[in-house]
N, C-alpha and C. Protein backbone atom coordinates (compact mmCIF):
# COMPACT_ATOMS: atom_id res chain seq x y z
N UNK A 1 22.69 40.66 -67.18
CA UNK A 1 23.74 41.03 -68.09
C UNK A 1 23.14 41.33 -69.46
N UNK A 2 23.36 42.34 -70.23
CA UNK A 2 22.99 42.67 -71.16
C UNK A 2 24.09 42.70 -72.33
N UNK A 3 23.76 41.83 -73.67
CA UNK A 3 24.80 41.04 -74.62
C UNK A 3 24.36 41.53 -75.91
N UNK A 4 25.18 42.14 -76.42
CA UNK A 4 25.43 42.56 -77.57
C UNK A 4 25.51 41.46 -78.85
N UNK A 5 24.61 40.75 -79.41
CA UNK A 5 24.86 39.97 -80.05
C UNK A 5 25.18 40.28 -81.60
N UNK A 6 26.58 40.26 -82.08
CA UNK A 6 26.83 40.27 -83.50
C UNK A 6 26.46 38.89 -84.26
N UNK A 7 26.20 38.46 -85.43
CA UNK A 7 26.56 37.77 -86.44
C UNK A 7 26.35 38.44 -87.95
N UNK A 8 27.35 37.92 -88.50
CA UNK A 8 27.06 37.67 -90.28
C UNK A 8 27.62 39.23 -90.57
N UNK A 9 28.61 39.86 -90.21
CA UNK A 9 29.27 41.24 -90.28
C UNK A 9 29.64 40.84 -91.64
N UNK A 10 29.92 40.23 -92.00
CA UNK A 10 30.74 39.67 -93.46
C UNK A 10 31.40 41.01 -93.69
N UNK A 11 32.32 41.65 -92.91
CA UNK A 11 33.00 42.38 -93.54
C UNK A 11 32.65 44.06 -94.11
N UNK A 12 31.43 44.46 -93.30
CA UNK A 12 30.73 45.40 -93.61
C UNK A 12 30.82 46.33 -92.33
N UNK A 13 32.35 46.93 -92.38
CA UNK A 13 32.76 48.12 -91.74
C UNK A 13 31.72 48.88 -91.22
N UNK A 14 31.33 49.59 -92.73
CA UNK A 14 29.84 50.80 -92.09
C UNK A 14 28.50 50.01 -91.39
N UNK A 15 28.64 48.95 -91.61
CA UNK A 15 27.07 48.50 -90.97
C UNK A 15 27.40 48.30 -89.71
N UNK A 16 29.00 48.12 -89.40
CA UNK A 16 28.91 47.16 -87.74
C UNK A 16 29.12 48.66 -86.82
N UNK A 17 30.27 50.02 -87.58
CA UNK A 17 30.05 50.76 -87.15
C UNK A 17 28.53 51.52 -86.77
N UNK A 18 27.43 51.31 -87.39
CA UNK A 18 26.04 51.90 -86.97
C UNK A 18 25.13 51.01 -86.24
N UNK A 19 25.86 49.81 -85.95
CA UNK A 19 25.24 48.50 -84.88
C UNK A 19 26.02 49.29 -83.73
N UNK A 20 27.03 49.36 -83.95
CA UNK A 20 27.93 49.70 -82.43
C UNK A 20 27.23 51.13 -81.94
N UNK A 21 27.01 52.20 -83.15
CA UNK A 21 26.60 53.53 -82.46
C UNK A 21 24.88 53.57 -81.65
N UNK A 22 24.07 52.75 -82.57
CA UNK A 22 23.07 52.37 -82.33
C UNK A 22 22.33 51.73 -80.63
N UNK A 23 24.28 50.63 -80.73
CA UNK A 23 23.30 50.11 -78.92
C UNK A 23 24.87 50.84 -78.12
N UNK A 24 25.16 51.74 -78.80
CA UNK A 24 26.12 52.52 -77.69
C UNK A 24 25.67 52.53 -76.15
N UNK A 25 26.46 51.69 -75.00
CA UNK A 25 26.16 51.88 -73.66
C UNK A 25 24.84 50.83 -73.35
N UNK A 26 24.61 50.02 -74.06
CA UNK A 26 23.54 49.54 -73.70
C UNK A 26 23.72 48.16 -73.61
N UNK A 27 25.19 47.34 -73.70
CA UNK A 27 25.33 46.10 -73.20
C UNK A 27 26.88 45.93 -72.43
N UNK A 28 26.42 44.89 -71.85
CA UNK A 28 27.99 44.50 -71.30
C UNK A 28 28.77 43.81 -71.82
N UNK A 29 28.47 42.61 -72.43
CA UNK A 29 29.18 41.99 -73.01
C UNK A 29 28.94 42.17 -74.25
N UNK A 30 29.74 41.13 -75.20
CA UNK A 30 29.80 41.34 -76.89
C UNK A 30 29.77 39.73 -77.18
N UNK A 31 29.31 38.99 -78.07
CA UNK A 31 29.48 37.73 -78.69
C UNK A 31 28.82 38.15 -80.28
N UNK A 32 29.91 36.97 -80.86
CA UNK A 32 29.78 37.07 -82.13
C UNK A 32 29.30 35.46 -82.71
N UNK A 33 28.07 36.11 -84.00
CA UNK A 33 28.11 33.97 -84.02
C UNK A 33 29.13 34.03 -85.24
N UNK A 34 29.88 34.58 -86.01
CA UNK A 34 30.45 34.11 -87.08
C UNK A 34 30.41 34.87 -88.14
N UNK A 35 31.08 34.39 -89.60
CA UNK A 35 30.73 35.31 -90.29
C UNK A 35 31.33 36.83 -90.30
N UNK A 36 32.43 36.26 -89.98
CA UNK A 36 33.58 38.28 -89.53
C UNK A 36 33.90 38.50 -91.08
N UNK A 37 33.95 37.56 -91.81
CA UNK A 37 34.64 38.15 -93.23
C UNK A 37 33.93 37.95 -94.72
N UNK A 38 34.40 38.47 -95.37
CA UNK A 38 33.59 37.64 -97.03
C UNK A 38 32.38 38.56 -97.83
N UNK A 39 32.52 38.99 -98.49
CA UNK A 39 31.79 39.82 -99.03
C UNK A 39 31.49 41.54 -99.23
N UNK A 40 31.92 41.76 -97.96
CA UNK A 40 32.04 43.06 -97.62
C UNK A 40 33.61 43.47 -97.79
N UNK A 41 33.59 44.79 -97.97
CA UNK A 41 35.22 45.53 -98.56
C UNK A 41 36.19 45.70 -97.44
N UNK A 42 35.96 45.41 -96.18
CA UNK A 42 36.65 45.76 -94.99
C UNK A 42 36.90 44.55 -93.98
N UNK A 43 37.63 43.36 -94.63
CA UNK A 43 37.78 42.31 -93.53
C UNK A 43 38.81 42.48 -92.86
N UNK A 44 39.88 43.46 -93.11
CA UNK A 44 40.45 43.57 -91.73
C UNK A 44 40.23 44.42 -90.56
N UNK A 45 39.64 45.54 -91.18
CA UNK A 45 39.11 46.69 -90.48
C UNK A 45 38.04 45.70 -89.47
N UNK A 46 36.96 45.46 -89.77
CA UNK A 46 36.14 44.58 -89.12
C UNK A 46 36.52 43.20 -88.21
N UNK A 47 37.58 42.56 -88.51
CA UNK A 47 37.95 41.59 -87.92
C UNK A 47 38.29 42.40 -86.64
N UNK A 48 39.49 43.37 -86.73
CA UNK A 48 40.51 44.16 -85.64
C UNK A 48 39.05 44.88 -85.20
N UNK A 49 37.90 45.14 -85.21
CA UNK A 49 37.51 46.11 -84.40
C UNK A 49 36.25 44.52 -83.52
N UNK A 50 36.05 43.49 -83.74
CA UNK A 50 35.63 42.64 -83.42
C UNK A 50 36.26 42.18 -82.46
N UNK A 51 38.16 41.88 -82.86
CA UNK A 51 38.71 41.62 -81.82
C UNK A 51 39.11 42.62 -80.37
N UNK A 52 39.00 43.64 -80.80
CA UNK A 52 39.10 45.08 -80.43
C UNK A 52 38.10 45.18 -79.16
N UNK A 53 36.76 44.95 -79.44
CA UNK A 53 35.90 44.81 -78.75
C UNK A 53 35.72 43.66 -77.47
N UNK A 54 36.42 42.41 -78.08
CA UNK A 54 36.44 41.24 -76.75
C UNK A 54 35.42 40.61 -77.24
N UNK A 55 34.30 40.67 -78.05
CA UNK A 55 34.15 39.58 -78.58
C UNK A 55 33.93 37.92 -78.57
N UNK A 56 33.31 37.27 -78.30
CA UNK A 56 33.55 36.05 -77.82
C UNK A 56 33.34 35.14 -78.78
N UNK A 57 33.49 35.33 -79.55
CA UNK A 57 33.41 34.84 -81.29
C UNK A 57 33.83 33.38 -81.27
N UNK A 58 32.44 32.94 -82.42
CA UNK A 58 33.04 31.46 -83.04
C UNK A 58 32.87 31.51 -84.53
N UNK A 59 33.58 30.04 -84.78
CA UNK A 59 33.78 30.62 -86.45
C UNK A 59 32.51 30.41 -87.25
N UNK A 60 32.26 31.17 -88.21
CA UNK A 60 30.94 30.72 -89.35
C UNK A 60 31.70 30.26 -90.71
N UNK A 61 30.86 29.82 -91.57
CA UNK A 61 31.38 29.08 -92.46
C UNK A 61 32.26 29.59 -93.55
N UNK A 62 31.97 31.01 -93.78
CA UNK A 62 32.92 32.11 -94.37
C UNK A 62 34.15 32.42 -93.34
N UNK A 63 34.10 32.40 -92.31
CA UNK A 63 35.77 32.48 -91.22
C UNK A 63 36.16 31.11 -91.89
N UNK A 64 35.56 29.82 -91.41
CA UNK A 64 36.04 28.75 -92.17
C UNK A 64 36.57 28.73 -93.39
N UNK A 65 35.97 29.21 -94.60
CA UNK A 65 36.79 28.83 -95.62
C UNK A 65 37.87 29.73 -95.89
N UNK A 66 37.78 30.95 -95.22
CA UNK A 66 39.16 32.10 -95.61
C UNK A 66 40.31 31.48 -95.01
N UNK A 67 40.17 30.80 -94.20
CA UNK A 67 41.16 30.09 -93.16
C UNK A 67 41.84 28.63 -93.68
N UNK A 68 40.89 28.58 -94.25
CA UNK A 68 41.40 27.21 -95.28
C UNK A 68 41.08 26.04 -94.37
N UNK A 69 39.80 26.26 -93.40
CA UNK A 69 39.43 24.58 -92.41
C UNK A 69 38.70 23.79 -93.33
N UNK A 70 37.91 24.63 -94.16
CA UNK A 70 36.61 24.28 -95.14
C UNK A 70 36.69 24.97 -96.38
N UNK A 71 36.49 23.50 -97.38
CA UNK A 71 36.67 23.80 -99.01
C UNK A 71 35.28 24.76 -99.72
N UNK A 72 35.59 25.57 -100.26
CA UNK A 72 34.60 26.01 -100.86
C UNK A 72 33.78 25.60 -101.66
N UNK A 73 33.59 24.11 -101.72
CA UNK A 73 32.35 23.20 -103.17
C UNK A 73 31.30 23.78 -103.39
N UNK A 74 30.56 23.95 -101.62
CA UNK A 74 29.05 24.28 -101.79
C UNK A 74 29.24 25.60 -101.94
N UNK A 75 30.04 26.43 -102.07
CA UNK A 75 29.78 28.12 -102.27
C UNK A 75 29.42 27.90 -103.56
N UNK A 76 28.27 29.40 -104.21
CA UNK A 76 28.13 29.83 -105.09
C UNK A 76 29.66 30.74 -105.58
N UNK A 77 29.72 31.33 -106.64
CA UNK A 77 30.93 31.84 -107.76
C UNK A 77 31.10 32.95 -107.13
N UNK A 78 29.96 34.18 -106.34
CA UNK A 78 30.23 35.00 -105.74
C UNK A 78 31.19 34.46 -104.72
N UNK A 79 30.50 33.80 -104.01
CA UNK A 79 30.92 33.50 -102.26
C UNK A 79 32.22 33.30 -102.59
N UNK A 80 32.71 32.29 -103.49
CA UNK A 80 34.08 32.16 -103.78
C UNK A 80 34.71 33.13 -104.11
N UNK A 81 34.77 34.01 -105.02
CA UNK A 81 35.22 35.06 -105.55
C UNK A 81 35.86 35.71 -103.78
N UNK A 82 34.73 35.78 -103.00
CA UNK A 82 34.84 36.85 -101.97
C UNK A 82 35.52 36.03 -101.04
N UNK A 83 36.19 34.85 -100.78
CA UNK A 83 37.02 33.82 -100.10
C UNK A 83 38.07 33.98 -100.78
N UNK A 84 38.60 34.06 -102.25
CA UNK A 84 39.32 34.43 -102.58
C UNK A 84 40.26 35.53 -102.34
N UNK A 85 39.36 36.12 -102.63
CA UNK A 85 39.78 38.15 -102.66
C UNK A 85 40.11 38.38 -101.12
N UNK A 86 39.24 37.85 -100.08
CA UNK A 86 39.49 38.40 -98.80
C UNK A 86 41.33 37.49 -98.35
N UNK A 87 41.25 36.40 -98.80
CA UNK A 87 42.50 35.85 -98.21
C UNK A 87 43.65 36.36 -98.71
N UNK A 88 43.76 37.03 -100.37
CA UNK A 88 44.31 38.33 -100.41
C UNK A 88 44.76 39.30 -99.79
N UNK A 89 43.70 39.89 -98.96
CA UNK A 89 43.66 41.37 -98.49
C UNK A 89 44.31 40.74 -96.97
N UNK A 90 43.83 40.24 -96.29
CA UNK A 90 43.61 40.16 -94.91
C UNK A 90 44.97 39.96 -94.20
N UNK A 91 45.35 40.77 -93.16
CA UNK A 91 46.53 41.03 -92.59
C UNK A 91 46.25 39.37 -92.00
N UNK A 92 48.15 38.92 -91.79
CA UNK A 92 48.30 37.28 -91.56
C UNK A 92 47.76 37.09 -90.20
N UNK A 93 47.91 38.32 -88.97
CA UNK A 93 47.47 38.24 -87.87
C UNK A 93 45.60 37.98 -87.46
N UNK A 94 45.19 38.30 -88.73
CA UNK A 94 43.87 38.31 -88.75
C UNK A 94 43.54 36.59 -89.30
N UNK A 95 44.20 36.59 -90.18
CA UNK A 95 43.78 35.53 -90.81
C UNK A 95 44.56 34.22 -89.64
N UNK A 96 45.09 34.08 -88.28
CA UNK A 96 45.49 33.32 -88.21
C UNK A 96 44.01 33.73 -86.38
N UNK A 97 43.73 34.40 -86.45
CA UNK A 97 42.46 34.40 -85.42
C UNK A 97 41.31 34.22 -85.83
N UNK A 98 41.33 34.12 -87.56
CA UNK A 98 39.84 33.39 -87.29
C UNK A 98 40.38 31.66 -87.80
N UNK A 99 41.18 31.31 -87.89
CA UNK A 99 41.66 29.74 -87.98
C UNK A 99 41.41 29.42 -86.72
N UNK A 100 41.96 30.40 -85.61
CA UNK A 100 41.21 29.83 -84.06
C UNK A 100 40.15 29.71 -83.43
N UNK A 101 39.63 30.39 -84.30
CA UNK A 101 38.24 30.70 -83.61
C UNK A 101 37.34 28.93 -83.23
N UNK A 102 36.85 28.83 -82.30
CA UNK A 102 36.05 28.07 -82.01
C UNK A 102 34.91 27.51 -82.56
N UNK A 103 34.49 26.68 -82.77
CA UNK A 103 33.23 25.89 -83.93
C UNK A 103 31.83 26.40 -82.46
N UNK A 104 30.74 26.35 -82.92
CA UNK A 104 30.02 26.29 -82.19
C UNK A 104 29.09 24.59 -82.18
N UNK A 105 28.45 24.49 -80.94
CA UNK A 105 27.52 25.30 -79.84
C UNK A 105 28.84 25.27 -79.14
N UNK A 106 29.21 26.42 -78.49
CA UNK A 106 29.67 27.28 -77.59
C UNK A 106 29.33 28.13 -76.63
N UNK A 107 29.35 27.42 -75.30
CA UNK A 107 28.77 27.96 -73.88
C UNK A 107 29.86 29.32 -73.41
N UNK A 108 29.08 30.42 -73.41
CA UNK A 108 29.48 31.34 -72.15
C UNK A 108 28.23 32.42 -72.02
N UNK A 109 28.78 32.33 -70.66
CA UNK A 109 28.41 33.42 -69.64
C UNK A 109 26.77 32.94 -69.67
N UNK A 110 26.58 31.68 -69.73
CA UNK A 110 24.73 31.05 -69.41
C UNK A 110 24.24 31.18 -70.69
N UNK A 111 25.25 31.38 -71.65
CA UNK A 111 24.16 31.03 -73.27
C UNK A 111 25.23 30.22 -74.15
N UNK A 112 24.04 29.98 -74.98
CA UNK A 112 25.05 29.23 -76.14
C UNK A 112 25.38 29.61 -77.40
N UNK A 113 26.57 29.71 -78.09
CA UNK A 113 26.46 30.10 -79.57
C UNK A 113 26.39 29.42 -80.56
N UNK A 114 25.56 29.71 -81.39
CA UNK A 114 25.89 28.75 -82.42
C UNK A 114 26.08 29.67 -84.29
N UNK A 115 26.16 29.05 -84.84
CA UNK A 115 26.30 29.97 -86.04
C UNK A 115 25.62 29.52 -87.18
N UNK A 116 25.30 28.08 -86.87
CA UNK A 116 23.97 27.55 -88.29
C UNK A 116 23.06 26.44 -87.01
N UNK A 117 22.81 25.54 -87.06
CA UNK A 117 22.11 24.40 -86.53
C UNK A 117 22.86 23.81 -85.67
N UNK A 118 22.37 23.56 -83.95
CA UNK A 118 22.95 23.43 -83.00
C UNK A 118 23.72 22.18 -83.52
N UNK A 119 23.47 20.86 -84.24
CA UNK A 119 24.09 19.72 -84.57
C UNK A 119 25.32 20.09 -85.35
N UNK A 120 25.37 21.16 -86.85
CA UNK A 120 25.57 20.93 -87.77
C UNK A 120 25.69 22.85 -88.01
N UNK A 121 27.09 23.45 -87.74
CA UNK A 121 27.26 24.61 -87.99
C UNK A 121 26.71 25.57 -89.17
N UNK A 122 26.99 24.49 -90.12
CA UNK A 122 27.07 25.34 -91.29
C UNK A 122 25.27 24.54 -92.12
N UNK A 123 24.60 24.28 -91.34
CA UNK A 123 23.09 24.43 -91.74
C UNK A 123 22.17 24.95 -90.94
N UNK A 124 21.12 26.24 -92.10
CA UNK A 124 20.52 27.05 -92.00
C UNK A 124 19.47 26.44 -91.08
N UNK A 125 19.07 27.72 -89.85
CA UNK A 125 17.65 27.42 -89.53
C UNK A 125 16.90 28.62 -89.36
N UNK A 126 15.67 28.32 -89.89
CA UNK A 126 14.81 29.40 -90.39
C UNK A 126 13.20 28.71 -90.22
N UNK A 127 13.32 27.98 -89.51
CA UNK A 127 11.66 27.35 -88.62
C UNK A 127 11.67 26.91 -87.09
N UNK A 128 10.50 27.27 -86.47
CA UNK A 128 10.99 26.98 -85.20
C UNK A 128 10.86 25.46 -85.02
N UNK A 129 10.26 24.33 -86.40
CA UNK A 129 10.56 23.34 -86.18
C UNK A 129 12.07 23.09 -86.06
N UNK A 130 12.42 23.69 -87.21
CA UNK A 130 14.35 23.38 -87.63
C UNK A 130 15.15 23.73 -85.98
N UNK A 131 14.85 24.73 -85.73
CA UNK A 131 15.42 24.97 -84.04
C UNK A 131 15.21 24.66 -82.83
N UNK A 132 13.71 23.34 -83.26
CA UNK A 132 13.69 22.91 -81.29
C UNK A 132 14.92 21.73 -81.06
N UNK A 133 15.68 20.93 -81.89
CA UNK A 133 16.21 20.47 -81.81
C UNK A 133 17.18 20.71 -81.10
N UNK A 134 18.05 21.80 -81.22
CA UNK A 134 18.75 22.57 -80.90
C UNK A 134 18.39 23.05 -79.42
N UNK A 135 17.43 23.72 -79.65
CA UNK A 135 16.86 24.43 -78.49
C UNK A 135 16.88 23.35 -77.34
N UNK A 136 15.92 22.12 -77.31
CA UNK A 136 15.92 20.84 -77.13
C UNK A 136 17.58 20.62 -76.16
N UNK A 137 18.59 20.43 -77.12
CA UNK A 137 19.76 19.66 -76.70
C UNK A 137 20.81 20.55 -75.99
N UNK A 138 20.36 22.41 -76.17
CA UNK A 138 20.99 23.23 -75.54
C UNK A 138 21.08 22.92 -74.45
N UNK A 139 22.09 23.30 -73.43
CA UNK A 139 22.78 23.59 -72.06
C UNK A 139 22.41 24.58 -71.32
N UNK A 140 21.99 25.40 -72.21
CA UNK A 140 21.37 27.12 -71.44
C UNK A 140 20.20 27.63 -71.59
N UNK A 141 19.45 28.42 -71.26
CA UNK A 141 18.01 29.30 -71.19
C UNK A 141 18.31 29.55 -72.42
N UNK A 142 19.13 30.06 -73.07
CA UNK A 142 19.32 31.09 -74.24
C UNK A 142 20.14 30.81 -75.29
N UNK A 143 20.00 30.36 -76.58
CA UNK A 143 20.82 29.68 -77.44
C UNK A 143 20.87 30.99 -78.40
N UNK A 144 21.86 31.41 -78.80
CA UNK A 144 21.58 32.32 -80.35
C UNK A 144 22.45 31.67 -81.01
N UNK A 145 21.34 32.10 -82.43
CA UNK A 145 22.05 31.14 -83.83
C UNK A 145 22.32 32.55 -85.04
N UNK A 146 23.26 32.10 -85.86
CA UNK A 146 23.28 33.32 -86.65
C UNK A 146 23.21 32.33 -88.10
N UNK A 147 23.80 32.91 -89.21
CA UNK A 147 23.37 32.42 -90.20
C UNK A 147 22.92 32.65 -91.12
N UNK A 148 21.74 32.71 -90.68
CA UNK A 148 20.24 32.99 -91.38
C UNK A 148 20.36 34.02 -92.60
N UNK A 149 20.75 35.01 -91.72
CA UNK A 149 20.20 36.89 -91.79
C UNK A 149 19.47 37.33 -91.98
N UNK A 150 18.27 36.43 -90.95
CA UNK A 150 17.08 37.03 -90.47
C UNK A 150 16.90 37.18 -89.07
N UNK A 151 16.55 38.42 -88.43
CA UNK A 151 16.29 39.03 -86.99
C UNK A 151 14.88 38.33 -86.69
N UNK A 152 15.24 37.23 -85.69
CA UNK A 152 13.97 37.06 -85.26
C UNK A 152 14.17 36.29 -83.68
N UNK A 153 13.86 35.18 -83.37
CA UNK A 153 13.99 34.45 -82.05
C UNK A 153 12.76 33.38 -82.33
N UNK A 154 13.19 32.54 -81.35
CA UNK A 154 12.22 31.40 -81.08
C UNK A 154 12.55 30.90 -79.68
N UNK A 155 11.21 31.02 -79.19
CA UNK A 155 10.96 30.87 -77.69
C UNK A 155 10.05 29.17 -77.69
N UNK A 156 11.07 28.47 -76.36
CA UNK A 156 10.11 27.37 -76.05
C UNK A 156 9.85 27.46 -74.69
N UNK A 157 8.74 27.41 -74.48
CA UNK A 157 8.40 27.35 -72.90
C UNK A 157 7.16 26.51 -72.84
N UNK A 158 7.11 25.97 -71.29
CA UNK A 158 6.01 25.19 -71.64
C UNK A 158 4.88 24.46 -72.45
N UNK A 159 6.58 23.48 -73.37
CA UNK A 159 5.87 22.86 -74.08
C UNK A 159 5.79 23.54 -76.03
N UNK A 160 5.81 25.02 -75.48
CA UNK A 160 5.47 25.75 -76.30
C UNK A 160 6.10 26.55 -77.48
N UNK A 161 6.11 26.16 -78.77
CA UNK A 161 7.55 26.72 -79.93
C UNK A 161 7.00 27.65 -79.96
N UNK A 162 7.56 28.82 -80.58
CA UNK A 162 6.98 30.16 -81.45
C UNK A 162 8.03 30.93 -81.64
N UNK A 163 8.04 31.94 -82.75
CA UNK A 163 8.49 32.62 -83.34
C UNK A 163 8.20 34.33 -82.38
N UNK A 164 9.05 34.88 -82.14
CA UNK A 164 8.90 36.36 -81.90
C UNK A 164 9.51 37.35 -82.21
N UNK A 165 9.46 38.30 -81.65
CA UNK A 165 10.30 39.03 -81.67
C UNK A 165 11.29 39.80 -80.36
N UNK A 166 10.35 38.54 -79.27
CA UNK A 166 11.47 38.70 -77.58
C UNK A 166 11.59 37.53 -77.71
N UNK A 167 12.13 37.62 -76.52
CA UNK A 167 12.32 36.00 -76.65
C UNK A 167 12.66 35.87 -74.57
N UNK A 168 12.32 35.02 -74.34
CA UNK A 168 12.09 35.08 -72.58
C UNK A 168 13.79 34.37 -71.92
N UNK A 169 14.51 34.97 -70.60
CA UNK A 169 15.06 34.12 -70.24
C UNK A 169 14.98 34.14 -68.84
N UNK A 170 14.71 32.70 -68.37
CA UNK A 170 14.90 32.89 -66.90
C UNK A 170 13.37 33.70 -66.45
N UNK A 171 12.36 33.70 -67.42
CA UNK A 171 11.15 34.62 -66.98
C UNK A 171 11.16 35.98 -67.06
N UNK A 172 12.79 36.44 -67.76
CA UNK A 172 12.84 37.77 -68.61
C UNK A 172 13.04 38.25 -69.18
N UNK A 173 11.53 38.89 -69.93
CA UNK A 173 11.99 39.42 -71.40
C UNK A 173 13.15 40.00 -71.94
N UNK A 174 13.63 39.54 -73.31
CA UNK A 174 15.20 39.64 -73.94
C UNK A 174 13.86 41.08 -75.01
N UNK A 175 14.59 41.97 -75.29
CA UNK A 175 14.09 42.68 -76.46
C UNK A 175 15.01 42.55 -77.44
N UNK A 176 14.73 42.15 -78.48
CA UNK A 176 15.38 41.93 -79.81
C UNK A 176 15.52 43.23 -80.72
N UNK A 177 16.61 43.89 -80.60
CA UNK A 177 16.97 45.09 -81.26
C UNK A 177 16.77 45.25 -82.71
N UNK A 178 15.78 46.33 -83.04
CA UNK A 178 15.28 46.17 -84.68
C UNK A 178 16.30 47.71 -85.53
């Protein structure tokens, strides 16, 4: 099965439209780690074409606070500004699907989602020390984390952490779309 993995759209219409034209025909499924709104000028446009798609979306910490699950303390003045402004704009039907959305680690279809640190959603990982934990306590061959907003992977196999740019499942190579 070949999976279209979104995260961190924050709301950036033209970028998700040239992700979508980009792997046009080239997956079956769609999962999202989070991160549908906040910053970018188009959170409803982007939400409806996320949901549009099927999607298997869980929430990131920006769905969280537009939704009102999670207080904005630790945001910087931007981030707020853009939690603000989006809960403004955003049609009520939108804003009441990402209140549903699911927390991660979240199992389907033989992987897991997550949207910051398999323990702890809303913290960053960006070492493959920070992710064997995770990796470690996962359920599946294949964990993706979003977050970051950095394109990369981390493979453990025998024993073995590292950083790539595939990442193996089941003994076959995943290519990580650049």
């Amino acid at each position: 099965m070949r999976i279209l993995v979104l995260s961190d759209i924050h709301a950036n219409a033209t970028a998700l439209e040239a992700t979508l034209t980009a792997a046009n025909g080239r997956w079956d499924t769609v999962v999202c780690l989070g991160d549908v709104v906040c910053y970018g000028p188009d959170p409803s446009e982007v939400t409806a074409k996320v949901r549009e798609l099927g999607a298997t979306t869980i929430r990131g910490n920006h769905d969280k606070a537009v939704a009102g699950i999670s207080p904005t303390d630790d945001f910087n003045p931007v981030a707020k500004a853009a939690v603000n402004w989006t809960q403004q704009i955003l049609e009520p039907d939108h804003l009441a699907w990402l209140k549903a959305l699911p927390p991660g680690p979240y199992e389907t279809n033989g992987t897991v989602l997550v949207h910051g640190a398999f323990q702890d959603e809303d913290e960053y990982v960006f070492t493959p020390e920070q992710a064997m934990e995770g990796l470690l306590d996962s359920s599946a061959p294949v964990t993706f984390f979003g977050h970051t907003h950095h394109q990369g992977g981390f493979s453990y196999q025998d024993s073995s952490l590292e950083i790539s740019r595939t990442a193996t499942c089941i003994g076959k190579p995943i290519k990580l779309l650049t």
